[in-house]
PDB file of N, CA and C in Angstrom:
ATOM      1  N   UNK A   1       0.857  -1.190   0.000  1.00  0.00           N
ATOM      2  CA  UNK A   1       0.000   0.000   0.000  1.00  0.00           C
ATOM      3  C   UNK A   1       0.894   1.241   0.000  1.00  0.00           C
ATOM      4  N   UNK A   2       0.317   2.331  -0.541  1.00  0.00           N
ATOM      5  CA  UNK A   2       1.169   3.189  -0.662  1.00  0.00           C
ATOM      6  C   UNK A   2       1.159   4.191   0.658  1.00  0.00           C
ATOM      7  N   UNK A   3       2.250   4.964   0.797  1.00  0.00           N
ATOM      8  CA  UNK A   3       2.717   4.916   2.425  1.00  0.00           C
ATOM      9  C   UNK A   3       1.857   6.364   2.547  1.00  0.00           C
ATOM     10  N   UNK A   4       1.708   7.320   1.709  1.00  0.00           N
ATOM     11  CA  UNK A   4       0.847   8.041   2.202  1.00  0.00           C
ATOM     12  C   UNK A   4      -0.734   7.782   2.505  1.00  0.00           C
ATOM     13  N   UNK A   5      -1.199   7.330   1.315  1.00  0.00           N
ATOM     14  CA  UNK A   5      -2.653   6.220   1.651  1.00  0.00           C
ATOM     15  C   UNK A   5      -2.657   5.701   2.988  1.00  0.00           C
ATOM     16  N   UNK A   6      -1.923   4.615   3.385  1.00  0.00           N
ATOM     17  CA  UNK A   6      -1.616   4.428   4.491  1.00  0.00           C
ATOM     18  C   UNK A   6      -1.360   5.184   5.789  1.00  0.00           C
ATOM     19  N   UNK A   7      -1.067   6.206   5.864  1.00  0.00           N
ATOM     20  CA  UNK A   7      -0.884   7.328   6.120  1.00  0.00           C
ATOM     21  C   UNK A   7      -2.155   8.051   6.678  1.00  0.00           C
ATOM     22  N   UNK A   8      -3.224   8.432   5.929  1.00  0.00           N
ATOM     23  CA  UNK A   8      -4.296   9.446   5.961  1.00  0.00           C
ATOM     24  C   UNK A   8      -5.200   7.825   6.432  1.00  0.00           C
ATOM     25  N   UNK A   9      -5.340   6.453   6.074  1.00  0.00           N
ATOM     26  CA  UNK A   9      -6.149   5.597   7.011  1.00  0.00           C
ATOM     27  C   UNK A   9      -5.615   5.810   7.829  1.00  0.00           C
ATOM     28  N   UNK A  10      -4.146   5.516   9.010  1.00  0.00           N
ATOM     29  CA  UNK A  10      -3.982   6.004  10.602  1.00  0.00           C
ATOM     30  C   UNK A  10      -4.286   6.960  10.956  1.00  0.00           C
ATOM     31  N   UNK A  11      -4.441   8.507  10.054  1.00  0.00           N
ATOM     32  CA  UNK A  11      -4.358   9.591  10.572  1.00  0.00           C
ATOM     33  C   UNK A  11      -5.956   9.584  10.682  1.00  0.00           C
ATOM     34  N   UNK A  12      -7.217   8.839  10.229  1.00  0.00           N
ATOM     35  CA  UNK A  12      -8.812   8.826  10.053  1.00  0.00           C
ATOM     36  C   UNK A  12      -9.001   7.841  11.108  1.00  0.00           C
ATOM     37  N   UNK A  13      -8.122   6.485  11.685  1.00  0.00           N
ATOM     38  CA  UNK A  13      -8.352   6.170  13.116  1.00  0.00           C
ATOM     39  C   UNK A  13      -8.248   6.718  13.872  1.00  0.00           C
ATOM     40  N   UNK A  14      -7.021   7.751  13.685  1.00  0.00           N
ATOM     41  CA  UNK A  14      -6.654   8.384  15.079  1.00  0.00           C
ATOM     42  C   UNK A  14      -7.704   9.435  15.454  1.00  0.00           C
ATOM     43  N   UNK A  15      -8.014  10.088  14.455  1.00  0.00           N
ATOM     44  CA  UNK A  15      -9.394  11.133  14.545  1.00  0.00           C
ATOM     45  C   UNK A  15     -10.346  10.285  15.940  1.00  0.00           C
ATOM     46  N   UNK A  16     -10.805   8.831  15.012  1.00  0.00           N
ATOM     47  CA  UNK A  16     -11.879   8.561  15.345  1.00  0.00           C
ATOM     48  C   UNK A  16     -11.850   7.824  16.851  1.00  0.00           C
ATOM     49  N   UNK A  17     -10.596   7.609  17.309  1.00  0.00           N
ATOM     50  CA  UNK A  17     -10.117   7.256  18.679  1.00  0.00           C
ATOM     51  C   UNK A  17      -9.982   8.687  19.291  1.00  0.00           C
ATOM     52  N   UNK A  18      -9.777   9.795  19.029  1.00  0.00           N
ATOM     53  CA  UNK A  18      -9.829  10.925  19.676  1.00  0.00           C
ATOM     54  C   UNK A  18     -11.412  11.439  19.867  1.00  0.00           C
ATOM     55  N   UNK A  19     -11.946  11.237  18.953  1.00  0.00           N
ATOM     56  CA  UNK A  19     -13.582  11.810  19.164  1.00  0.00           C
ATOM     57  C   UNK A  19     -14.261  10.537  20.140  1.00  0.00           C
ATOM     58  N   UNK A  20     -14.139   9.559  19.876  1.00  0.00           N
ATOM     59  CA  UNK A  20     -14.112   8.617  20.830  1.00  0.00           C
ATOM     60  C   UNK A  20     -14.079   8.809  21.866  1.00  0.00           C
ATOM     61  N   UNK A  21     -12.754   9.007  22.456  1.00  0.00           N
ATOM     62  CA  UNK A  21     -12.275   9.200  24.017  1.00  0.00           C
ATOM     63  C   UNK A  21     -12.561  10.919  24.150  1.00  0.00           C
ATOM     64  N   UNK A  22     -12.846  11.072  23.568  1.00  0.00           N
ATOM     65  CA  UNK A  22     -13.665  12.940  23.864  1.00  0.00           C
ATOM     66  C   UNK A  22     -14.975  12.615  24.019  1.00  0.00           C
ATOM     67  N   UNK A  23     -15.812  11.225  23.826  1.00  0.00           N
ATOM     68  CA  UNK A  23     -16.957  11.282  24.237  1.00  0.00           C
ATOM     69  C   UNK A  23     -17.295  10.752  25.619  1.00  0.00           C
ATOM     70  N   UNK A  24     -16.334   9.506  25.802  1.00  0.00           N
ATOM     71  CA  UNK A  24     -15.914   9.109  26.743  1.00  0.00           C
ATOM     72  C   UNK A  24     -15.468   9.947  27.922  1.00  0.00           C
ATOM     73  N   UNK A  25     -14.970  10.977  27.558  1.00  0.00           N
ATOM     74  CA  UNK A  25     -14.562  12.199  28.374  1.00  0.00           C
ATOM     75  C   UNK A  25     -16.089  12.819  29.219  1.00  0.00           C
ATOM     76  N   UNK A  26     -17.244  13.046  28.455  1.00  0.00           N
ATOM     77  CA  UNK A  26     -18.114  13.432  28.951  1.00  0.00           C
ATOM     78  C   UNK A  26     -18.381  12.654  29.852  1.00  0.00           C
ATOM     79  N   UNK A  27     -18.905  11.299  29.453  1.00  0.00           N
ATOM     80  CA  UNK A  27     -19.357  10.264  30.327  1.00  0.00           C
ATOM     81  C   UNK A  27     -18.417   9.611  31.543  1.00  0.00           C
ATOM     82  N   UNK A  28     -17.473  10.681  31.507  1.00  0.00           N
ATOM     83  CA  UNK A  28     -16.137   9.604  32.848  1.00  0.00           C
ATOM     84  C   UNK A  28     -16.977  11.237  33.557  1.00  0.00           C
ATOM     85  N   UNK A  29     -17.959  11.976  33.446  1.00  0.00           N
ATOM     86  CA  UNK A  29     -18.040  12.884  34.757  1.00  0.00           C
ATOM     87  C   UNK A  29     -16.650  13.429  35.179  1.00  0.00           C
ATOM     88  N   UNK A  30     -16.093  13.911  34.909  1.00  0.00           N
ATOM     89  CA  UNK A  30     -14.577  14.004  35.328  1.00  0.00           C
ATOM     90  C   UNK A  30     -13.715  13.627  35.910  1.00  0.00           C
ATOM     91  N   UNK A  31     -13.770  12.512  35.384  1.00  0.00           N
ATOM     92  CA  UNK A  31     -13.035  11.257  36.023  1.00  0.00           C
ATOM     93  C   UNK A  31     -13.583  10.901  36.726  1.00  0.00           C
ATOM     94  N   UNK A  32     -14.607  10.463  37.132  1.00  0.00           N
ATOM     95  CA  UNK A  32     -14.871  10.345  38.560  1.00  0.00           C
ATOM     96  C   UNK A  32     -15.805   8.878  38.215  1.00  0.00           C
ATOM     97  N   UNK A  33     -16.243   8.376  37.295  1.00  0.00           N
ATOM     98  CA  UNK A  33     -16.219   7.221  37.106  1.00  0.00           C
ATOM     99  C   UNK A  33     -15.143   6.443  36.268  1.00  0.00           C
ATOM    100  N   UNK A  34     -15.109   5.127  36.623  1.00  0.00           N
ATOM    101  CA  UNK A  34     -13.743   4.058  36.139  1.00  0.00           C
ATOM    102  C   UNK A  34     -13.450   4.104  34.792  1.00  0.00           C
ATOM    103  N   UNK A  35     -14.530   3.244  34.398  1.00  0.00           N
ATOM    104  CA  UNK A  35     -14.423   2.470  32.894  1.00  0.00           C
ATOM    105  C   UNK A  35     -14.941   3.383  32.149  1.00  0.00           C
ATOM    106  N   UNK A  36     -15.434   4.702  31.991  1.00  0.00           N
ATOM    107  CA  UNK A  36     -15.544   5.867  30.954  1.00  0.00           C
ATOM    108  C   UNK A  36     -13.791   6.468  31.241  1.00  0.00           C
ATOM    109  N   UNK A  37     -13.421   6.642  32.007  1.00  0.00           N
ATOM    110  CA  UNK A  37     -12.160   7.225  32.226  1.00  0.00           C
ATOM    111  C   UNK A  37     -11.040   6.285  32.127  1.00  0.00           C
ATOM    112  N   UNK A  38     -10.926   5.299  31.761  1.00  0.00           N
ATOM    113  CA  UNK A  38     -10.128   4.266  31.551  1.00  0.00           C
ATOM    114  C   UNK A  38     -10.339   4.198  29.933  1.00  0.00           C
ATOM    115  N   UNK A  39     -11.366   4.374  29.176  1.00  0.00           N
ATOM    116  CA  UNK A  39     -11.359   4.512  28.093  1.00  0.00           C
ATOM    117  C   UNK A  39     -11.078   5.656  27.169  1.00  0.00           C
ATOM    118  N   UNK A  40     -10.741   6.757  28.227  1.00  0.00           N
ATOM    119  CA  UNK A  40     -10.418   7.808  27.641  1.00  0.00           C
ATOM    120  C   UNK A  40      -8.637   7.963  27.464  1.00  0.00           C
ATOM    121  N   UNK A  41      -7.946   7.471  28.516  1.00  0.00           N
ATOM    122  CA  UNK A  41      -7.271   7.192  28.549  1.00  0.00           C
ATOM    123  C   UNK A  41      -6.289   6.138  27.612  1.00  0.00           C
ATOM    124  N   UNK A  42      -6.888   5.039  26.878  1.00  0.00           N
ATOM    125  CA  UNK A  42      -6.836   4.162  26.509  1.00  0.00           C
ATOM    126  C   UNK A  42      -7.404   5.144  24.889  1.00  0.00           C
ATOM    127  N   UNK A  43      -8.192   5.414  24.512  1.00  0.00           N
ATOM    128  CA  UNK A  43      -8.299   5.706  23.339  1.00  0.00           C
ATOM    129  C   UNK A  43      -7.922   7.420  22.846  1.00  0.00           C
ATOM    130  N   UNK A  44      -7.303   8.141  23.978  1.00  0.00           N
ATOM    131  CA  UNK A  44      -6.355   8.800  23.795  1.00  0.00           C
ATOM    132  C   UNK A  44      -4.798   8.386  23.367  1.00  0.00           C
ATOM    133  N   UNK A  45      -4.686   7.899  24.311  1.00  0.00           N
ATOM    134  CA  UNK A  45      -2.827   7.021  23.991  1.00  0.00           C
ATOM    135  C   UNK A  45      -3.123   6.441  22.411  1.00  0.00           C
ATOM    136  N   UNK A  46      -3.848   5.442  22.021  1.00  0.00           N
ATOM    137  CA  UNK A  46      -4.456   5.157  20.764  1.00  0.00           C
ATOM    138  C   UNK A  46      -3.991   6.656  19.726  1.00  0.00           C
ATOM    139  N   UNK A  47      -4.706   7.325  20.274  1.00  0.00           N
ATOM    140  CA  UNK A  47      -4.918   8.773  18.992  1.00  0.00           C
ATOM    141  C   UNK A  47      -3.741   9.122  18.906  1.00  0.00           C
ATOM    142  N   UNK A  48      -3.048   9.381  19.877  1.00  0.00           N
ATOM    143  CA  UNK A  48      -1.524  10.164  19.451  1.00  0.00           C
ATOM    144  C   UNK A  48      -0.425   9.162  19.366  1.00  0.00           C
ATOM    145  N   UNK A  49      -0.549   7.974  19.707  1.00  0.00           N
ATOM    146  CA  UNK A  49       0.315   6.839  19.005  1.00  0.00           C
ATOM    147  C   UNK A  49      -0.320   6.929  17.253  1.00  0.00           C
ATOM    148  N   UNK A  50      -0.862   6.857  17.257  1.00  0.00           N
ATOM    149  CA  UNK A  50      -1.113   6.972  15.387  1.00  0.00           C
ATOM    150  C   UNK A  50      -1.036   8.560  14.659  1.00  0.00           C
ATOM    151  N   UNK A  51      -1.285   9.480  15.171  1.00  0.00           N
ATOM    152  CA  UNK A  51      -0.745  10.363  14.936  1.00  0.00           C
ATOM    153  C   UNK A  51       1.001  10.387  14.832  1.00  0.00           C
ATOM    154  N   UNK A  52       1.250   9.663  16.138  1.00  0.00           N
ATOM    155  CA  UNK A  52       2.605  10.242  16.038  1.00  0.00           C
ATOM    156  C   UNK A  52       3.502   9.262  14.880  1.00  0.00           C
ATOM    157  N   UNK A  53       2.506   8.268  14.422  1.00  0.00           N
ATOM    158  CA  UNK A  53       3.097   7.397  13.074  1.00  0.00           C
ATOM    159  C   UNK A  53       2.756   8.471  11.912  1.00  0.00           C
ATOM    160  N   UNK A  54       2.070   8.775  11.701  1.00  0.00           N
ATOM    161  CA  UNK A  54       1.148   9.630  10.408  1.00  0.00           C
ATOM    162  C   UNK A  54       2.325  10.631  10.129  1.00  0.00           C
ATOM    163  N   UNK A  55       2.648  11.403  11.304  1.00  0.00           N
ATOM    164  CA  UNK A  55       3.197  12.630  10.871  1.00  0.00           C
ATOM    165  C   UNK A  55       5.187  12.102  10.667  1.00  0.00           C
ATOM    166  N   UNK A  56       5.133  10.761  10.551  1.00  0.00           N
ATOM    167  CA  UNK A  56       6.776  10.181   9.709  1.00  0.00           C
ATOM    168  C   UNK A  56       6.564  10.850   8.468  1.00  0.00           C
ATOM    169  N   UNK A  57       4.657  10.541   7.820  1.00  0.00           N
ATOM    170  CA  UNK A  57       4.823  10.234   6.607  1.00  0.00           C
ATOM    171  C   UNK A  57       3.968  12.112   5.618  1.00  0.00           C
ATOM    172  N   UNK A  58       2.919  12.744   6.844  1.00  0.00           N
ATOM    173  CA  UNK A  58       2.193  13.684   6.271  1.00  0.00           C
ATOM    174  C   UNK A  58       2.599  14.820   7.122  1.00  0.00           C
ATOM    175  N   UNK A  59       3.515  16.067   6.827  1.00  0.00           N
ATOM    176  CA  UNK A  59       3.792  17.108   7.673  1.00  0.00           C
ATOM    177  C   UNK A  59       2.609  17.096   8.879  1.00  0.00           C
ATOM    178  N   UNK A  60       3.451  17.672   9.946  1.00  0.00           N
ATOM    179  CA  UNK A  60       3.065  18.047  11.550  1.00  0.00           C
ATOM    180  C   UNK A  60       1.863  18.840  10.796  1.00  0.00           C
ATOM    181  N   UNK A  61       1.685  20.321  10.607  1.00  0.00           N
ATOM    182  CA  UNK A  61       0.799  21.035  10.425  1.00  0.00           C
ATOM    183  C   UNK A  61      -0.527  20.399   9.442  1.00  0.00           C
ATOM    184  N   UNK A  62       0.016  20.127   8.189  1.00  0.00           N
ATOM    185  CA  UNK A  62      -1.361  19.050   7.744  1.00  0.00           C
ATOM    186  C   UNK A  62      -2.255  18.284   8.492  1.00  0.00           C
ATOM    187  N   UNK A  63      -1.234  17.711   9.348  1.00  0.00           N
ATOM    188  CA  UNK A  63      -1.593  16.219   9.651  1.00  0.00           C
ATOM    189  C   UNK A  63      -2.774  16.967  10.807  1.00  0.00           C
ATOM    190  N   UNK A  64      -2.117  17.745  11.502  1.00  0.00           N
ATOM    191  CA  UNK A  64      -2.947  18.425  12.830  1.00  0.00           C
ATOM    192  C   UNK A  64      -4.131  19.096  12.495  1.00  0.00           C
ATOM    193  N   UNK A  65      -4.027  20.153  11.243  1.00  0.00           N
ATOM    194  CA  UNK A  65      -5.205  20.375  10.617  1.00  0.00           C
ATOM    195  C   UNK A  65      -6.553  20.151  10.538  1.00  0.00           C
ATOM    196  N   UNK A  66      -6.191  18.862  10.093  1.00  0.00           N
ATOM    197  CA  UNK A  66      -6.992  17.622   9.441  1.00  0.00           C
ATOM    198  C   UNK A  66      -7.670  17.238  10.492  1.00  0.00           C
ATOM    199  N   UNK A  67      -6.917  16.634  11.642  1.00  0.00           N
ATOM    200  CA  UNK A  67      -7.079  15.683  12.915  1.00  0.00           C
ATOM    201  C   UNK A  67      -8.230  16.746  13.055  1.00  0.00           C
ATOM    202  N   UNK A  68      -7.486  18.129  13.831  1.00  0.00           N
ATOM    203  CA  UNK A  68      -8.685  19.097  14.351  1.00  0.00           C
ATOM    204  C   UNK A  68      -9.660  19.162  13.769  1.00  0.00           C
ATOM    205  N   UNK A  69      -9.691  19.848  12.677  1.00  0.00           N
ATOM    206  CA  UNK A  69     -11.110  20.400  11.660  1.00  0.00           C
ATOM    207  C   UNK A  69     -11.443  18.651  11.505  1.00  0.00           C
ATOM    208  N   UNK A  70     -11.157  17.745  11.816  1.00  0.00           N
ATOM    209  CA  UNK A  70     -12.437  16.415  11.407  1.00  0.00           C
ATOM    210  C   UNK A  70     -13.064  16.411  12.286  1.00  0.00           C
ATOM    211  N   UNK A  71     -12.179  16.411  13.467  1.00  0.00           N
ATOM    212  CA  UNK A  71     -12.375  16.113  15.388  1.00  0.00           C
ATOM    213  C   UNK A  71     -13.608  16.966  15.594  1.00  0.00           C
ATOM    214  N   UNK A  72     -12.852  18.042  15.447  1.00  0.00           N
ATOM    215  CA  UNK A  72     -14.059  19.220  15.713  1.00  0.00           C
ATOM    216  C   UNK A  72     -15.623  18.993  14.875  1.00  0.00           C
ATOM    217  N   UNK A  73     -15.803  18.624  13.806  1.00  0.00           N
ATOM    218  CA  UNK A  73     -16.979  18.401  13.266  1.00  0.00           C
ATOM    219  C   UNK A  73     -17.495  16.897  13.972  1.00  0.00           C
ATOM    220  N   UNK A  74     -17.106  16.002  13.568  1.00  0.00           N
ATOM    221  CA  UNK A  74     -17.594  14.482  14.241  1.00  0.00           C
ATOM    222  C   UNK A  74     -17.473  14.807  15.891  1.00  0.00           C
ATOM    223  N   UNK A  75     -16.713  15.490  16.028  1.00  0.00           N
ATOM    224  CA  UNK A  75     -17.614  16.037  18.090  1.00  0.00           C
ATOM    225  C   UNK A  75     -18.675  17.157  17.923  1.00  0.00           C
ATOM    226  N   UNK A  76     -18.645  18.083  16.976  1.00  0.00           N
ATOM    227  CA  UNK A  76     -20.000  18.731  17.190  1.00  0.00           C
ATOM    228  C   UNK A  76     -21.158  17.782  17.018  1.00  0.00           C
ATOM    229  N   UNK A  77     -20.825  16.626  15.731  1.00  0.00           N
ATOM    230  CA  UNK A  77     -22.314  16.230  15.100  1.00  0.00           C
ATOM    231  C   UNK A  77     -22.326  14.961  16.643  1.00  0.00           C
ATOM    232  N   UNK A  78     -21.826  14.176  17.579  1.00  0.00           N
ATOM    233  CA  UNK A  78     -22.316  13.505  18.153  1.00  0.00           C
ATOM    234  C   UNK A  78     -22.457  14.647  19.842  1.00  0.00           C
ATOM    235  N   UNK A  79     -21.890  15.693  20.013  1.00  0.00           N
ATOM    236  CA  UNK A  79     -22.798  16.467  20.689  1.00  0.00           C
ATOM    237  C   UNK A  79     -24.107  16.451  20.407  1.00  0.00           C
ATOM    238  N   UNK A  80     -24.360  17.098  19.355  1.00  0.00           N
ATOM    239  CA  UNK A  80     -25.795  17.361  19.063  1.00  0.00           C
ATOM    240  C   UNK A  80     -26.643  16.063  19.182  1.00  0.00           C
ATOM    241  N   UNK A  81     -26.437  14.810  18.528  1.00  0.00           N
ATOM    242  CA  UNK A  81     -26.852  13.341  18.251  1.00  0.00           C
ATOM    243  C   UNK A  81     -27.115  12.939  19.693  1.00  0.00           C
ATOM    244  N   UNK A  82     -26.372  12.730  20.271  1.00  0.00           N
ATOM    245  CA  UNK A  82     -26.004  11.896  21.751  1.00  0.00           C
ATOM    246  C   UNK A  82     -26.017  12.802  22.844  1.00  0.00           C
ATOM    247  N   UNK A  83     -25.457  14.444  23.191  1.00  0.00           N
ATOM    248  CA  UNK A  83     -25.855  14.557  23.907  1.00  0.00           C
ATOM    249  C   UNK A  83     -26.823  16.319  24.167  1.00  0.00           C
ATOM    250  N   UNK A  84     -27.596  15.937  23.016  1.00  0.00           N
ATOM    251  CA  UNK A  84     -29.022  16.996  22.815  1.00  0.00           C
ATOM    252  C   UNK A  84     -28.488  18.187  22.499  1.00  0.00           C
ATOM    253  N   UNK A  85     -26.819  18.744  22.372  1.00  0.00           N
ATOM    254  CA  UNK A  85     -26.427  19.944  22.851  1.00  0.00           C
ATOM    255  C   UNK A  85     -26.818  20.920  21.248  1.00  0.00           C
ATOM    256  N   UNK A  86     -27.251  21.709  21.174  1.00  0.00           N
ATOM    257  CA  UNK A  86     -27.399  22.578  20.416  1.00  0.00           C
ATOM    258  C   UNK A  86     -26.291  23.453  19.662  1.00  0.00           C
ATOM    259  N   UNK A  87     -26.225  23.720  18.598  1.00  0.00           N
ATOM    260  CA  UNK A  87     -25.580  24.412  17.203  1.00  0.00           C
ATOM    261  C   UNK A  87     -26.451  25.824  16.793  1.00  0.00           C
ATOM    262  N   UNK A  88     -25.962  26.767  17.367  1.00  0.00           N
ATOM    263  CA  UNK A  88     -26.558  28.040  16.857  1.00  0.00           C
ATOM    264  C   UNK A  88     -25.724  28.321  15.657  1.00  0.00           C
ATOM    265  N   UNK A  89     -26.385  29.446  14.909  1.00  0.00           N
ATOM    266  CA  UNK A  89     -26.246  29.809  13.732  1.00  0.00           C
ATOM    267  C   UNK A  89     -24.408  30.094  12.961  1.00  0.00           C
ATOM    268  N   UNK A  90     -23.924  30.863  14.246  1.00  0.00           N
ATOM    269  CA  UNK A  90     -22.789  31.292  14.265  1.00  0.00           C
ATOM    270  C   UNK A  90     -21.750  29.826  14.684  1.00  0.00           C
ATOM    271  N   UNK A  91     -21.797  28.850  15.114  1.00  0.00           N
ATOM    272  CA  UNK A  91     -21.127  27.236  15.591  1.00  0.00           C
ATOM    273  C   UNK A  91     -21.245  26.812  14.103  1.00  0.00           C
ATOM    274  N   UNK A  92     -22.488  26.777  13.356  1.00  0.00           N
ATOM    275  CA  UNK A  92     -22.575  25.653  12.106  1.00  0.00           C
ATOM    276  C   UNK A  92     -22.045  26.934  11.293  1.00  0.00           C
ATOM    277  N   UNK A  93     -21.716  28.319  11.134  1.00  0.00           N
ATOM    278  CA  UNK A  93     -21.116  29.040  10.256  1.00  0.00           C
ATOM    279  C   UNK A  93     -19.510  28.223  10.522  1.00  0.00           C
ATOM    280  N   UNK A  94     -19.097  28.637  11.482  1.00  0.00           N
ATOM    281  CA  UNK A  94     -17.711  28.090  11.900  1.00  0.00           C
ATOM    282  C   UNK A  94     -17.500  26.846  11.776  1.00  0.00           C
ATOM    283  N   UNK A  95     -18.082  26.043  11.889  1.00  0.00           N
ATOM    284  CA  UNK A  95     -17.691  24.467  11.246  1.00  0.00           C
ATOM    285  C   UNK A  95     -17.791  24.396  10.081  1.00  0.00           C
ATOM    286  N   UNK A  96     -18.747  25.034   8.829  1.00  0.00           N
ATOM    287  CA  UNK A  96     -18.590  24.849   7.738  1.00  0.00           C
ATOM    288  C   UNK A  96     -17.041  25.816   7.477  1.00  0.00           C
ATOM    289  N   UNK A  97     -16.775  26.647   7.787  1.00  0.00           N
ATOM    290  CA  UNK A  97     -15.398  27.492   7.528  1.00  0.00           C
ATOM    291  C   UNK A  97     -14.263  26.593   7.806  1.00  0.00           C
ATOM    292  N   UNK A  98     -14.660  25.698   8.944  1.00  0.00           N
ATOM    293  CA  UNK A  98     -13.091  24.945   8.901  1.00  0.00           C
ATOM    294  C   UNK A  98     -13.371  23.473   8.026  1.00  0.00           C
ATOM    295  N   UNK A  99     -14.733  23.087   7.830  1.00  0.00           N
ATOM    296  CA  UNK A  99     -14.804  21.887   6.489  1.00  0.00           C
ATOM    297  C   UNK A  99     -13.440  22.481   5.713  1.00  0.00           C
ATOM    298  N   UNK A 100     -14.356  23.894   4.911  1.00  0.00           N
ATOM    299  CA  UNK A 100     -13.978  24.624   4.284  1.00  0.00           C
ATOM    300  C   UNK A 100     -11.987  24.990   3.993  1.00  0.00           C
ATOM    301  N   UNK A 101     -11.761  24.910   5.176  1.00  0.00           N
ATOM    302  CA  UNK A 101     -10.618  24.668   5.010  1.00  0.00           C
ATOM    303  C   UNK A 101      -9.301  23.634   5.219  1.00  0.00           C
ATOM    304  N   UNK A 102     -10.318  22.393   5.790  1.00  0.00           N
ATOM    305  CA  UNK A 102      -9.612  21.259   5.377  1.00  0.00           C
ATOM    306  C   UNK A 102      -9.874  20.751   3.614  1.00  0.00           C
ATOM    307  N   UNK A 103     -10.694  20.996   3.168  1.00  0.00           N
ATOM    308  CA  UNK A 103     -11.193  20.622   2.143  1.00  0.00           C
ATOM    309  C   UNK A 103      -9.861  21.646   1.178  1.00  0.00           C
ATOM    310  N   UNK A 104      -9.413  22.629   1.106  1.00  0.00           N
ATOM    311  CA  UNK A 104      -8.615  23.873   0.772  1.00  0.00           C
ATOM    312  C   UNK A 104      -7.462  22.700   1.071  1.00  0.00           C
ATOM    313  N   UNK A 105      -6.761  22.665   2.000  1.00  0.00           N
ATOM    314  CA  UNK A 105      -5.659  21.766   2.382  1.00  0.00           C
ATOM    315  C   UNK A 105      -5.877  20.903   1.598  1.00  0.00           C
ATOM    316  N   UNK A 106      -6.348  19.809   1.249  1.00  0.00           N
ATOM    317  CA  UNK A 106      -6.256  18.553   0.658  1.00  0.00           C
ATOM    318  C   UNK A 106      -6.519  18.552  -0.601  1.00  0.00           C
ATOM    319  N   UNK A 107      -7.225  19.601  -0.986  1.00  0.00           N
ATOM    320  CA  UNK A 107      -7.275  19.787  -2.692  1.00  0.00           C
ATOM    321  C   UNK A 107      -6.258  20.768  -3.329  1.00  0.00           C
ATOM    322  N   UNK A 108      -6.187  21.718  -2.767  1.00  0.00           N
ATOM    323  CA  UNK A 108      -4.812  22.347  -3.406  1.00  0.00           C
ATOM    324  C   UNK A 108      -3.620  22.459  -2.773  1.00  0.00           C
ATOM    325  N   UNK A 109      -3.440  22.028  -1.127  1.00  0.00           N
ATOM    326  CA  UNK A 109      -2.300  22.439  -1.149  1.00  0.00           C
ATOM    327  C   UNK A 109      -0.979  21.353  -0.931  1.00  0.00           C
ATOM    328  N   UNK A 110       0.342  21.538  -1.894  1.00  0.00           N
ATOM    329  CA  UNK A 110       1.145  20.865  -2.155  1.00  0.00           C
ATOM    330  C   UNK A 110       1.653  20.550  -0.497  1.00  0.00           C
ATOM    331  N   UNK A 111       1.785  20.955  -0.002  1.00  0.00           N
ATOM    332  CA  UNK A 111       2.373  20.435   1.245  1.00  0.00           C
ATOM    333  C   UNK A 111       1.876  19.129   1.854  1.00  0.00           C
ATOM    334  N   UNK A 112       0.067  18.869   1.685  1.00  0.00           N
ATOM    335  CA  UNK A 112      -0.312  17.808   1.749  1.00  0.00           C
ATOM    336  C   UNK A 112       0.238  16.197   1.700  1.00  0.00           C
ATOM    337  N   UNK A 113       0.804  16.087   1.137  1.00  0.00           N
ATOM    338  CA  UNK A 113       1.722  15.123   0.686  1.00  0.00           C
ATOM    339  C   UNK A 113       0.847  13.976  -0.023  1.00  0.00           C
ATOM    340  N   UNK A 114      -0.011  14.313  -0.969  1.00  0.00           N
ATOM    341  CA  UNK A 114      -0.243  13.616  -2.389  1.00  0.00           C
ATOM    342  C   UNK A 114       0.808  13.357  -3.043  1.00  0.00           C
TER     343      UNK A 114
END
């Protein structure tokens, strides 16, 4: 497989182990229950162990970009989903702006590492 391909699949687990253990985060109450906070823990270490493979192969700043502006959308949409929290007008302006500019990163810019 080719090593950047390879590459952007660890860097789309690691997302999804970070939004993960950011949901998990809610539900450990702040720490203060076990096994939500044991999983945050556990699927944190996860996220930045694969991150910290990704960025051998896709610059630091891309790679972080990406992570954020995905993170940040797949935690707004299971806020809202899972835990009722609301998106005013000005939140869904600002998440489409940073789509907006991961989408900018990965289609035009050479640093990407296509």
């Amino acid at each position: 497989m080719n090593p950047v391909v390879f590459a952007y699949c660890m860097l789309g687990l690691a997302i999804i182990s970070e939004v993960a253990g950011s949901t998990f985060l809610v539900k450990s109450e702040g720490f203060t229950k076990l096994w939500p906070s044991l999983a945050v823990v556990v699927l944190f270490s996860i996220a930045f162990y694969l991150l910290s493979q990704v960025i051998k192969v896709i610059p630091l700043g891309i790679a972080y970009a990406i992570w954020a502006g995905v993170g940040i959308i797949l935690t707004a949409i299971i806020g809202f989903f899972l835990f009722k929290q609301s998106l005013d007008t000005a939140a869904i302006i600002g998440i489409g702006l940073i789509v907006a500019g991961v989408v900018v990163i990965n289609v035009f810019s050479k640093a990407a590492g296509h």
